[in-house]
Protein backbone atom coordinates (compact mmCIF):
# COMPACT_ATOMS: atom_id res chain seq x y z
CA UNK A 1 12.39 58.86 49.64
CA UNK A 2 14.79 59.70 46.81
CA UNK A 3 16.64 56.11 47.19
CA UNK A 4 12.65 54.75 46.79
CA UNK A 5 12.43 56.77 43.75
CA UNK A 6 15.46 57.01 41.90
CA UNK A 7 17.40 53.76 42.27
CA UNK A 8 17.34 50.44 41.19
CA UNK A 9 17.06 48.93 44.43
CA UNK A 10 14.10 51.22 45.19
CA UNK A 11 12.09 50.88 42.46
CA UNK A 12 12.24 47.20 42.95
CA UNK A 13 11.10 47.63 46.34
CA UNK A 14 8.58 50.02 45.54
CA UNK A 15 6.96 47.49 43.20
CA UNK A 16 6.83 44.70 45.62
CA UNK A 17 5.39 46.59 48.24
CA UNK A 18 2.78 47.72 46.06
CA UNK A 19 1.74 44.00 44.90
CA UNK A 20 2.10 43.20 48.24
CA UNK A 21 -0.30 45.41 49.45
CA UNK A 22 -2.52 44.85 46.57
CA UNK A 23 -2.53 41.09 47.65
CA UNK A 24 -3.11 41.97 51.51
CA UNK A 25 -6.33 44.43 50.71
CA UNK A 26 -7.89 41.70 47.94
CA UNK A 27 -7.35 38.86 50.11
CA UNK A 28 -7.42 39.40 53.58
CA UNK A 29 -9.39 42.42 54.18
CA UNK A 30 -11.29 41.76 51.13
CA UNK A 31 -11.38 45.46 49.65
CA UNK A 32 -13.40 45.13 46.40
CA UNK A 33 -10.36 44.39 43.76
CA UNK A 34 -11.54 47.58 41.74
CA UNK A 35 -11.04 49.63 44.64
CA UNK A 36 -7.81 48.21 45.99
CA UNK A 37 -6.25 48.75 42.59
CA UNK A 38 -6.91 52.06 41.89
CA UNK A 39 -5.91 52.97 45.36
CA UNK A 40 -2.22 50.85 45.34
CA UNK A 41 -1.80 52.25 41.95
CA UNK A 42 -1.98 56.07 43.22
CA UNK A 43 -0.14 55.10 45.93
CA UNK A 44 2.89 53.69 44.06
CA UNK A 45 2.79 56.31 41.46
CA UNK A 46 3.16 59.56 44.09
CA UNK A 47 5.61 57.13 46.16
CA UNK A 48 7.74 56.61 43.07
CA UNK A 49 7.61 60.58 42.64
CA UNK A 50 5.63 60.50 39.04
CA UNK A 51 4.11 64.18 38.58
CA UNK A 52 0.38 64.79 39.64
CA UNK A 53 0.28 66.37 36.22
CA UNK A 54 0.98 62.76 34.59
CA UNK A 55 -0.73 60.70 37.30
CA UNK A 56 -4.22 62.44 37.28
CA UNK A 57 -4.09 65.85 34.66
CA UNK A 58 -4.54 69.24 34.96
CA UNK A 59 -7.45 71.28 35.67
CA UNK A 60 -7.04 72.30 31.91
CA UNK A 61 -5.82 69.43 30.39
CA UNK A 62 -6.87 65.65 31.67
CA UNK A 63 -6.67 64.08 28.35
CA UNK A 64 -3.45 61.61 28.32
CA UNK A 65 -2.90 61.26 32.34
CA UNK A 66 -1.88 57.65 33.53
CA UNK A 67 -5.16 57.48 35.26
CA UNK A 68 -7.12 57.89 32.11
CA UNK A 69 -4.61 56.01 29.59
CA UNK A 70 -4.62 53.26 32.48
CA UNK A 71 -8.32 52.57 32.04
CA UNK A 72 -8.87 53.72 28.41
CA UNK A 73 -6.28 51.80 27.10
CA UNK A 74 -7.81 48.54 28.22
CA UNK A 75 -10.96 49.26 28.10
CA UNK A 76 -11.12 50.26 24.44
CA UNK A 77 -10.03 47.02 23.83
CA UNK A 78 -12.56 44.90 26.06
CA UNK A 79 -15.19 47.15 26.96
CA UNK A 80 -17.48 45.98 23.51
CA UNK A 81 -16.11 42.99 23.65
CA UNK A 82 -17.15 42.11 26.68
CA UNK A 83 -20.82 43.64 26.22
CA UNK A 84 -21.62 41.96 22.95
CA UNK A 85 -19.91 38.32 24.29
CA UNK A 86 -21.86 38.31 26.82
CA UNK A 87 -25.11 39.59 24.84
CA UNK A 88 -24.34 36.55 22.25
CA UNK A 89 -23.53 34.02 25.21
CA UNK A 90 -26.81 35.26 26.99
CA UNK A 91 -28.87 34.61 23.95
CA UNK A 92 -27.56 31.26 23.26
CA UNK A 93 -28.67 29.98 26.97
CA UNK A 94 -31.68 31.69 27.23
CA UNK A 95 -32.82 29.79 23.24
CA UNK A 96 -31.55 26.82 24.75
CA UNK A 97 -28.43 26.93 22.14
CA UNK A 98 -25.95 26.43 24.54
CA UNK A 99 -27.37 23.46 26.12
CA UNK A 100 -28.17 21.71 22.93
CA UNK A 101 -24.22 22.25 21.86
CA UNK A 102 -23.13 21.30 25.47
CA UNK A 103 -25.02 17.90 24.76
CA UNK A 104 -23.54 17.13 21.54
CA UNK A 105 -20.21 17.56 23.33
CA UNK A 106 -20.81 15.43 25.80
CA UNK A 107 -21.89 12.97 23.68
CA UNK A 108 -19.37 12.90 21.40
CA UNK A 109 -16.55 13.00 23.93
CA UNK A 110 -18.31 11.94 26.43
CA UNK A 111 -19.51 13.35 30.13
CA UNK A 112 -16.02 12.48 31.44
CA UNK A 113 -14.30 13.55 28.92
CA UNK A 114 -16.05 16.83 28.54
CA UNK A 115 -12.89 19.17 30.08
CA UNK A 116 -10.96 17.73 26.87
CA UNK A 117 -13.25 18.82 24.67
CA UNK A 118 -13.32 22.04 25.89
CA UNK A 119 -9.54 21.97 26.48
CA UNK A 120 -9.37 21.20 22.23
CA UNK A 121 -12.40 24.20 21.51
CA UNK A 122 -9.53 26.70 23.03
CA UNK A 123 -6.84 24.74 21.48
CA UNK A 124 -8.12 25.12 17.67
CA UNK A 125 -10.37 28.09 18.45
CA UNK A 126 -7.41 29.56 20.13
CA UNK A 127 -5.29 30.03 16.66
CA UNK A 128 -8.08 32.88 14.71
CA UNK A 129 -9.11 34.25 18.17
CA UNK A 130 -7.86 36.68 20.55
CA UNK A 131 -7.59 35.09 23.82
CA UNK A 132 -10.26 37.51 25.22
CA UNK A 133 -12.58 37.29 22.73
CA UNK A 134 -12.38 33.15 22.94
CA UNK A 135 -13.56 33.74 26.69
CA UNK A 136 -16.34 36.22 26.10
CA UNK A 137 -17.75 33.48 23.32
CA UNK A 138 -17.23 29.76 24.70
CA UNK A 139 -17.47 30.76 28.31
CA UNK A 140 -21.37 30.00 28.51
CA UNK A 141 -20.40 26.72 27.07
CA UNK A 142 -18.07 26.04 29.95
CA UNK A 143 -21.21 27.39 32.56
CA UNK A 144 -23.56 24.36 30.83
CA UNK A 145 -20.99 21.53 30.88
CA UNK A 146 -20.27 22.54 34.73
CA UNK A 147 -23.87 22.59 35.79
CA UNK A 148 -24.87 19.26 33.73
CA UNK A 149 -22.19 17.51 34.82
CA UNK A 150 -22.27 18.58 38.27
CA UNK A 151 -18.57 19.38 38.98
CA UNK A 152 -16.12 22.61 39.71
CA UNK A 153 -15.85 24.95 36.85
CA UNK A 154 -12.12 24.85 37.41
CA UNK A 155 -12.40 21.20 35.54
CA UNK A 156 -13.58 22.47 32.25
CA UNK A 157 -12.63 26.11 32.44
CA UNK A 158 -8.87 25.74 32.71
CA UNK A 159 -8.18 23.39 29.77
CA UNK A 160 -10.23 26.24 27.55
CA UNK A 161 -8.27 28.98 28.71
CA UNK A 162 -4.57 26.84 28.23
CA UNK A 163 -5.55 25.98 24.35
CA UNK A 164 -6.36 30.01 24.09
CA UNK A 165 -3.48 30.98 26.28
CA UNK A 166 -1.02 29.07 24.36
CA UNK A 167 -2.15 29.91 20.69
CA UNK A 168 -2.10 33.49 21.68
CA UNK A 169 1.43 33.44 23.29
CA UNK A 170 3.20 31.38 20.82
CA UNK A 171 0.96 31.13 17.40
CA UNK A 172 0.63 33.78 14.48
CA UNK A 173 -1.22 36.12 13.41
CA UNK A 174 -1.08 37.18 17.34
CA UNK A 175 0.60 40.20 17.88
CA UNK A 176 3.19 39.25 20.14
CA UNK A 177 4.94 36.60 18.41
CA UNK A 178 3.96 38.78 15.06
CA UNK A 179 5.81 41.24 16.41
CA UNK A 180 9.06 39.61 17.71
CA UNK A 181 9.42 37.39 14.74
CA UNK A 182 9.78 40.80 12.58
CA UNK A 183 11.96 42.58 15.37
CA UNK A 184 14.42 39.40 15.06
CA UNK A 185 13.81 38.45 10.93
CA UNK A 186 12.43 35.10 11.76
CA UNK A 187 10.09 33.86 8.78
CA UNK A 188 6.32 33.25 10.48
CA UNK A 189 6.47 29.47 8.88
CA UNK A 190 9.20 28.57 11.47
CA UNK A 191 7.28 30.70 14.29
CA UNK A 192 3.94 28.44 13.46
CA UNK A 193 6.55 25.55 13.38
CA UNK A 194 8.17 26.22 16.40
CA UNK A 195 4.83 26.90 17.93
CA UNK A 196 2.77 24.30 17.39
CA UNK A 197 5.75 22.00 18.95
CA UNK A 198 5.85 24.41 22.00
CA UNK A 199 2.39 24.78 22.50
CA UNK A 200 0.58 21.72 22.40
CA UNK A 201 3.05 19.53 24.76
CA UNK A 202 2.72 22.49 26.60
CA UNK A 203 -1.15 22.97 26.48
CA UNK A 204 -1.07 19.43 27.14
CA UNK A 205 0.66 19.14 30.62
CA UNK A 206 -1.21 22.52 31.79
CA UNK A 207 -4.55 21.66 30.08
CA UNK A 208 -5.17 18.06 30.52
CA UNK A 209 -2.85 17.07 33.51
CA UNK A 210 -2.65 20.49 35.49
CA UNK A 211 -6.38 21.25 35.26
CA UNK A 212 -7.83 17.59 35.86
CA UNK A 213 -5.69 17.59 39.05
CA UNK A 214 -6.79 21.03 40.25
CA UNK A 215 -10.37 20.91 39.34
CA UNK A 216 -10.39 18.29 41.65
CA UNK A 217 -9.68 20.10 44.68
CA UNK A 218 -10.69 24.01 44.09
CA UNK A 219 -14.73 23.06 43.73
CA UNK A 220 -15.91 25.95 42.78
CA UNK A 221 -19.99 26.20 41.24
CA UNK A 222 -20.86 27.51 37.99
CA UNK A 223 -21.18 31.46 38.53
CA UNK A 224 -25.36 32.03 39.05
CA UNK A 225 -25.20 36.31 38.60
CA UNK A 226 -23.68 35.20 34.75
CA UNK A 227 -26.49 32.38 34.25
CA UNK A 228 -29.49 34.48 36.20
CA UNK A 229 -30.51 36.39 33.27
CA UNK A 230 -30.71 33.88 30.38
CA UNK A 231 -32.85 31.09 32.89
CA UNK A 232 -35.58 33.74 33.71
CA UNK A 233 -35.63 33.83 29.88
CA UNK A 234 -36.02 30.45 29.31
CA UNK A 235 -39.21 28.71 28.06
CA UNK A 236 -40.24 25.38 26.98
CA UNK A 237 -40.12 26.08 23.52
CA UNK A 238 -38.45 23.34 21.08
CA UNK A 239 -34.44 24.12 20.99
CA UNK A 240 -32.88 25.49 18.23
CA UNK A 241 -31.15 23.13 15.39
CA UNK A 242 -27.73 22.73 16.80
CA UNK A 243 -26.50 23.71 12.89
CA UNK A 244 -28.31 27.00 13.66
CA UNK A 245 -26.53 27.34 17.06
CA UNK A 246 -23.29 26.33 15.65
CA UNK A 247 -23.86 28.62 12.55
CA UNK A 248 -24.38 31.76 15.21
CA UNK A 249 -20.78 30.75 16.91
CA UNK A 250 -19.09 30.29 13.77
CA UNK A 251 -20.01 33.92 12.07
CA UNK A 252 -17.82 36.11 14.70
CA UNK A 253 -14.75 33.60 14.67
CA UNK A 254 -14.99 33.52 10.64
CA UNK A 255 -15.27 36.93 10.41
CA UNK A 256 -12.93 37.77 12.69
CA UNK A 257 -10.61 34.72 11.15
CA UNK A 258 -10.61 36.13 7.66
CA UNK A 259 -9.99 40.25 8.35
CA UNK A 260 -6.62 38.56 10.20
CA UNK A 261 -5.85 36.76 7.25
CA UNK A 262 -6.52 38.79 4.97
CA UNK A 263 -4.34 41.62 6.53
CA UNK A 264 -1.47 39.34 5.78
CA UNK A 265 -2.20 37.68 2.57
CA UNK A 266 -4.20 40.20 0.72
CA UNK A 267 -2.56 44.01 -1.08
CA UNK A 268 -1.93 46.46 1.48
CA UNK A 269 -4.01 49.48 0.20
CA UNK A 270 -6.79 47.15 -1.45
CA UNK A 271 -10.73 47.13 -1.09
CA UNK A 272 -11.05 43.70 -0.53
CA UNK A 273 -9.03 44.02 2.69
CA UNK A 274 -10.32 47.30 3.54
CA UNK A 275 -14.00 44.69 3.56
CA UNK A 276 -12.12 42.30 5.54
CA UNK A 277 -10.98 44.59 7.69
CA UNK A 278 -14.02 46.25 8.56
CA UNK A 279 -15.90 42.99 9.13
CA UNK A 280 -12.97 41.26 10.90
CA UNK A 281 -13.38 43.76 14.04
CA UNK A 282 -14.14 41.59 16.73
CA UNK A 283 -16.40 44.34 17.95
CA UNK A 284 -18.00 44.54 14.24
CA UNK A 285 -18.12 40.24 14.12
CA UNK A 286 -19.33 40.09 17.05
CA UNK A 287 -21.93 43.06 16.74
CA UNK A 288 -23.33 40.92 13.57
CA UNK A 289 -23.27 37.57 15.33
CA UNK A 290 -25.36 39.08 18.01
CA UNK A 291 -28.53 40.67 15.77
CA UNK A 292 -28.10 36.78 13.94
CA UNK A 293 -28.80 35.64 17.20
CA UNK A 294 -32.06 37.90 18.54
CA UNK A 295 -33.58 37.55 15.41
CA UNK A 296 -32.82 33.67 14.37
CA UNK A 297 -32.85 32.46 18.13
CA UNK A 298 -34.93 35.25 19.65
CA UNK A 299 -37.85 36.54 17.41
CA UNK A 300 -37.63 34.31 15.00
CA UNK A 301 -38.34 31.43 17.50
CA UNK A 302 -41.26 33.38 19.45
CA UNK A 303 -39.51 35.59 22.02
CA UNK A 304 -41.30 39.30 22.13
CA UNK A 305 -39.52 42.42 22.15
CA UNK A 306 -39.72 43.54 25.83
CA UNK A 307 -38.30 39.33 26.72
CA UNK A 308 -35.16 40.34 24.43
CA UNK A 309 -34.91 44.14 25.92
CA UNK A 310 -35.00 42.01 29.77
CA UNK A 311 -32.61 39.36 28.58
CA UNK A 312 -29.99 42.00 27.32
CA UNK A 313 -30.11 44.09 30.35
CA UNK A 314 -29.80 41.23 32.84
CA UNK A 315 -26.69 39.91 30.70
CA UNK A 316 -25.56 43.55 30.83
CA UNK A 317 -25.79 44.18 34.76
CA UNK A 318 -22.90 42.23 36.12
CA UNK A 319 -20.56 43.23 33.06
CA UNK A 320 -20.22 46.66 34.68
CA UNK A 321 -18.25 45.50 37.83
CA UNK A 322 -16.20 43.17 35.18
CA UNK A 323 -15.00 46.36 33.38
CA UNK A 324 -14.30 48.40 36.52
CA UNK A 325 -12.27 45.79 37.56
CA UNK A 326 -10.43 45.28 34.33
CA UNK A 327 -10.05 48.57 33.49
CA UNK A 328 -8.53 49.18 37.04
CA UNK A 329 -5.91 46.76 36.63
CA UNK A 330 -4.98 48.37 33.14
CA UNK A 331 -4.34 51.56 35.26
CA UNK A 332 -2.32 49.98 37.98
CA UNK A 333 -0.13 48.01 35.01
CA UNK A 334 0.46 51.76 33.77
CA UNK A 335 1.79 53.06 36.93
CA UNK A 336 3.97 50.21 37.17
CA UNK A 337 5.15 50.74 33.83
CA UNK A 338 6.11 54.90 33.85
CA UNK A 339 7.38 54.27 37.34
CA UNK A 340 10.31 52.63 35.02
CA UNK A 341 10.68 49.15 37.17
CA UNK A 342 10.78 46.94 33.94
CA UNK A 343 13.63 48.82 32.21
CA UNK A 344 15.63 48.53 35.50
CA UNK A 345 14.41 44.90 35.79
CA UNK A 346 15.82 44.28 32.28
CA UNK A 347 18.77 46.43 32.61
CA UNK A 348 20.11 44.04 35.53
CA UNK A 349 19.52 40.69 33.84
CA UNK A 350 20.68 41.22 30.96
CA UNK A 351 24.12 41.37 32.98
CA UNK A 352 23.95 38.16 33.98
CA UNK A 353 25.60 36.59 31.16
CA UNK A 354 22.72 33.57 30.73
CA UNK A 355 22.83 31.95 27.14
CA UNK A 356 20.66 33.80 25.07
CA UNK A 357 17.50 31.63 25.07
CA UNK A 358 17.17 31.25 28.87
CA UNK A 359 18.00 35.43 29.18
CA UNK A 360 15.52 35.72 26.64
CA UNK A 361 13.19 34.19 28.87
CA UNK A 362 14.48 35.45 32.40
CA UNK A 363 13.67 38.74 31.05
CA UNK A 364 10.05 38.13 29.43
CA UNK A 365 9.50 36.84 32.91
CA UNK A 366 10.53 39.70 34.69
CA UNK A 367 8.84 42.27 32.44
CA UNK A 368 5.68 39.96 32.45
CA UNK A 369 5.17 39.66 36.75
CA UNK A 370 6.32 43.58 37.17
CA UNK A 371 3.86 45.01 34.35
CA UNK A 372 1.60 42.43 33.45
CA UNK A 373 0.96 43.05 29.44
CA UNK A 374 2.25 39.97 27.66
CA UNK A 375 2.74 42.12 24.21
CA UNK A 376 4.91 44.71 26.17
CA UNK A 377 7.09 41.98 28.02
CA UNK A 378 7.20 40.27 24.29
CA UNK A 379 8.19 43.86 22.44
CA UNK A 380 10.64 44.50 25.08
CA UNK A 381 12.38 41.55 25.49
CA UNK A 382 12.93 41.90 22.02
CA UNK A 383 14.54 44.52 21.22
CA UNK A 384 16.67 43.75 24.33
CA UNK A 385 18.19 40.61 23.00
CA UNK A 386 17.76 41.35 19.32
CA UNK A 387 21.56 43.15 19.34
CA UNK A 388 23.43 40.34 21.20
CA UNK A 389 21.40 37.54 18.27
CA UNK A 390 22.87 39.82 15.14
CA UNK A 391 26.45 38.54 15.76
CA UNK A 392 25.65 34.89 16.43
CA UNK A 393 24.53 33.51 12.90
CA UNK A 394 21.40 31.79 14.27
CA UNK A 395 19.36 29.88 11.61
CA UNK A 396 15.78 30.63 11.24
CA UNK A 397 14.22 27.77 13.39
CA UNK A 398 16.80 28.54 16.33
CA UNK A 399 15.55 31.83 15.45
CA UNK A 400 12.08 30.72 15.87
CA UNK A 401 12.99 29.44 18.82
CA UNK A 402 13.73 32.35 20.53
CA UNK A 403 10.78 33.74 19.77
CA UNK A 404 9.20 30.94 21.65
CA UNK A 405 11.13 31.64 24.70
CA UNK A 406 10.44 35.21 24.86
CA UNK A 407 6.14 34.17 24.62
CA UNK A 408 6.86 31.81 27.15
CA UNK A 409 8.11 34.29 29.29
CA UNK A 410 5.52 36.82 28.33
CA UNK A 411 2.50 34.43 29.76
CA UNK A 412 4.38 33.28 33.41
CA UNK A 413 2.38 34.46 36.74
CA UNK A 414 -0.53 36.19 35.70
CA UNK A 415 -1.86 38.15 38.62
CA UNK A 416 -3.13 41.33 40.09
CA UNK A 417 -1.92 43.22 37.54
CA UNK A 418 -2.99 41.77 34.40
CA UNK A 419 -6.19 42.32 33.01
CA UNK A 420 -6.68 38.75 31.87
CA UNK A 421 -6.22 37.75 35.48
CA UNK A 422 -10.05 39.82 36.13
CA UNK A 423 -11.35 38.61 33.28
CA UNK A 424 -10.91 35.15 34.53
CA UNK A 425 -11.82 35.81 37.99
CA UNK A 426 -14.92 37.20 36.98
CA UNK A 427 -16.38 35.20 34.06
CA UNK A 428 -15.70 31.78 36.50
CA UNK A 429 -16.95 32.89 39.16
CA UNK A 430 -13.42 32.88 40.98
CA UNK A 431 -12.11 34.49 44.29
CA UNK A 432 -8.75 35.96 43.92
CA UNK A 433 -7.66 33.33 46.15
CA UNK A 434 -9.05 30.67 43.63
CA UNK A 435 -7.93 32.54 40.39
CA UNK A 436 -4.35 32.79 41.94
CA UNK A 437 -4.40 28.78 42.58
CA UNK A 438 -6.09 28.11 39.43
CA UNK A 439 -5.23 30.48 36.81
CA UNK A 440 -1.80 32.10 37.46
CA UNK A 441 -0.25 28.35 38.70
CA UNK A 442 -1.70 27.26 35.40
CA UNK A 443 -0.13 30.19 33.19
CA UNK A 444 3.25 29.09 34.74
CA UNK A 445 3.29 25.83 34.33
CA UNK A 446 2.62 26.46 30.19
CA UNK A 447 5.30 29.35 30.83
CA UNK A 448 7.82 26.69 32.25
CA UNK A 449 6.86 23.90 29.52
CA UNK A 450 6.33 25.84 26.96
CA UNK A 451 10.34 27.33 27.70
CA UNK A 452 11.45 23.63 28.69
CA UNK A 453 10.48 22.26 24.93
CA UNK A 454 11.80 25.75 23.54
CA UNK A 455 15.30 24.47 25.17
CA UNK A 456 15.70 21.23 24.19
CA UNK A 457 14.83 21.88 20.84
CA UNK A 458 17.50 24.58 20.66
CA UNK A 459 19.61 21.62 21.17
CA UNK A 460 19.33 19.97 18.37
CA UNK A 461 18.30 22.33 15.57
């Protein structure tokens, strides 16, 4: 047991037991996910010989145990999110919003052509937005195009979340590449540079090819539970204006557009950004766009107050299993984390003597499959490589470059452990099965792309 605990081989194995058995209760003995993680992650943390007192608390103290960190630390991040997207999302179907955007879509791009138009939503959406936050507000457009045009939601769901995967990995003001570009003095123009020349090709073959190939043979319905509420809420009354509809969508992603901006453009200390700020919260955006849209698409247009109380609890019921679920992968990513497997993981590539780009992205990897936050694999990775880089005389776009690698990296694999796995699995109605064939193939083949066009362009600048 000591070998298991304290060495490098151990800890190793210790972690891929653990995701083994994680994968073996999900899928094969189908143990509800929220269950199965909380119990692997208690399992691995008293195999890997982390205290009781830091697992679970004290009978005197609780505050700050892994256990409560695990599933606060996520959830304080989602948890409104999630509750208000789906209110605003719920609102929009229910006033027949969503169906008269989902129309215009399809006419503009066309019915066959409707996964591209989603695929571009992410893709532009994807630069102001958090990748999260894009989900919990264009998902119910995704439900609407699957069910009018009568194919899987894998079709138009995957090229959505590649243009929000990849602006999120690669593209400022998001907080991983933020963050590395300052940890390795690279100016953000070359990072914006540098990722719009990453992203898209990359977007492109996991977006457009990837997904059109997939959706074709994982058929998998629009999810009913997320659409249940707003159709027992529908009526025949006229549809909203779709400049009403689009007006509703556009106030969270302004808002929350211009407090990001503004953190980096206006005076630190000033009241204008202190406004920004304030209204820039996604929860605070998101909390206005959703009384726009109960008065403007509910009252406004004839619904009563009990038909608004019924439509926001029925959106509300099946977001509680969502946040179990998510917040029970943040805990098991914890565990994995203090039991100290990505510093050993890092430790031992880092001797491998790759060129600095592809360790850069071996690492990110590594970090990324055994803990599962993209921002932590980014941070890490980092300040890892950042040493070995000070002696080489790189030039701001190979610089920039770098920086590319290490998101790559950061976004390979998602699975069991990542919270953004859930939230997909969830919100498209996915088995883990599906999301594992779906999702995570799709998050490596923009990992491998994106790192492929990172390469070659270290070639040549």
């Amino acid at each position: 047991m000591d070998w298991l605990q304290h060495s490098t081989g151990g800890l190793l194995t210790l972690s891929g037991l653990s995701i083994a058995l994680l994968l073996l209760l999900i899928i094969r003995l189908r143990v509800e996910p929220f269950i199965a993680l909380l119990v692997v992650g208690l399992l691995l943390a008293l195999a890997a010989g982390l205290p009781v007192e830091q697992l679970v608390g004290s009978a005197q103290k609780a505050s700050g145990s892994l256990l409560e960190t695990g599933f606060g630390g996520i959830l304080g991040h989602v948890a409104v999110i999630i509750g208000l997207g789906t209110l605003l999302g719920s609102v929009l179907e229910a006033s027949g919003g969503a169906a008269v955007l989902t129309r215009t879509l399809l006419r503009l791009a066309g019915e066959r052509r409707a996964p591209l138009a989603m695929g571009l939503a992410g893709l532009i959406f994807g630069v102001p937005v958090f990748f999260d936050i894009g989900i919990f507000v264009l998902a119910p457009l995704v439900y609407t195009a699957a069910k009018a045009g009568g194919r899987s939601i894998v079709l138009y769901a995957l090229p959505l979340l590649a243009g929000l995967s990849v602006m999120h990995a690669f593209m400022p003001p998001h907080p991983g590449p933020v963050a590395a570009a300052g940890l390795l003095g690279v100016s953000l123009g070359w990072v914006i540079v540098m990722a719009l020349a990453v992203g898209i090709p990359a977007w492109f073959v996991g977006g457009v090819l990837f997904s059109t190939w997939i959706g074709k043979r994982v058929v998998v319905p629009p999810p009913e539970e997320m659409l249940a509420a707003a159709e027992k809420a529908r009526t025949d009354r006229a549809e909203p204006p779709l400049s009403l509809v689009l007006g509703i969508i556009a106030v969270p992603l302004v808002l929350i557009l211009a407090g990001t901006f503004g953190s980096i453009l206006l005076p630190k200390g000033s009241t204008v950004l202190s406004v920004f700020t304030f209204f820039g919260t996604p929860a605070v955006a998101l909390t206005i766009a959703v009384l726009l849209a109960f008065w403007l698409l509910g009252f406004r247009r004839g619904m009563s107050r009990a038909a608004v109380a019924d439509l926001a609890a029925g959106a509300l019921r099946p977001v509680a299993m969502i946040l179990l679920v998510v917040g029970a992968g943040g805990f098991f990513g914890a565990v994995l984390s203090a039991t100290g497997v990505g510093k050993v993981l890092a430790g031992e590539l880092a001797d491998l003597g790759l060129p600095v780009i592809a360790l850069s992205y071996v690492i990110s990897c590594a970090l990324r499959i055994a803990q599962g936050s993209a921002t932590v694999a980014i941070v890490t990775t980092t300040g890892i490589v950042a040493p070995v880089i000070a002696g080489l005389g790189y030039s701001q776009p190979q610089l920039a470059l770098v920086v590319m690698a290490i998101s790559a990296g950061s976004i390979i694999a998602s699975h069991v452990n990542d919270g953004g796995f859930w939230i997909v699995s969830r919100y498209f109605g996915l088995s883990v099965k599906e999301t594992l064939k779906t999702w995570t193939v799709l998050e490596t083949v923009l990992s491998v792309v994106g790192f492929a066009v990172a390469a070659l362009l270290s070639l040549v600048v």
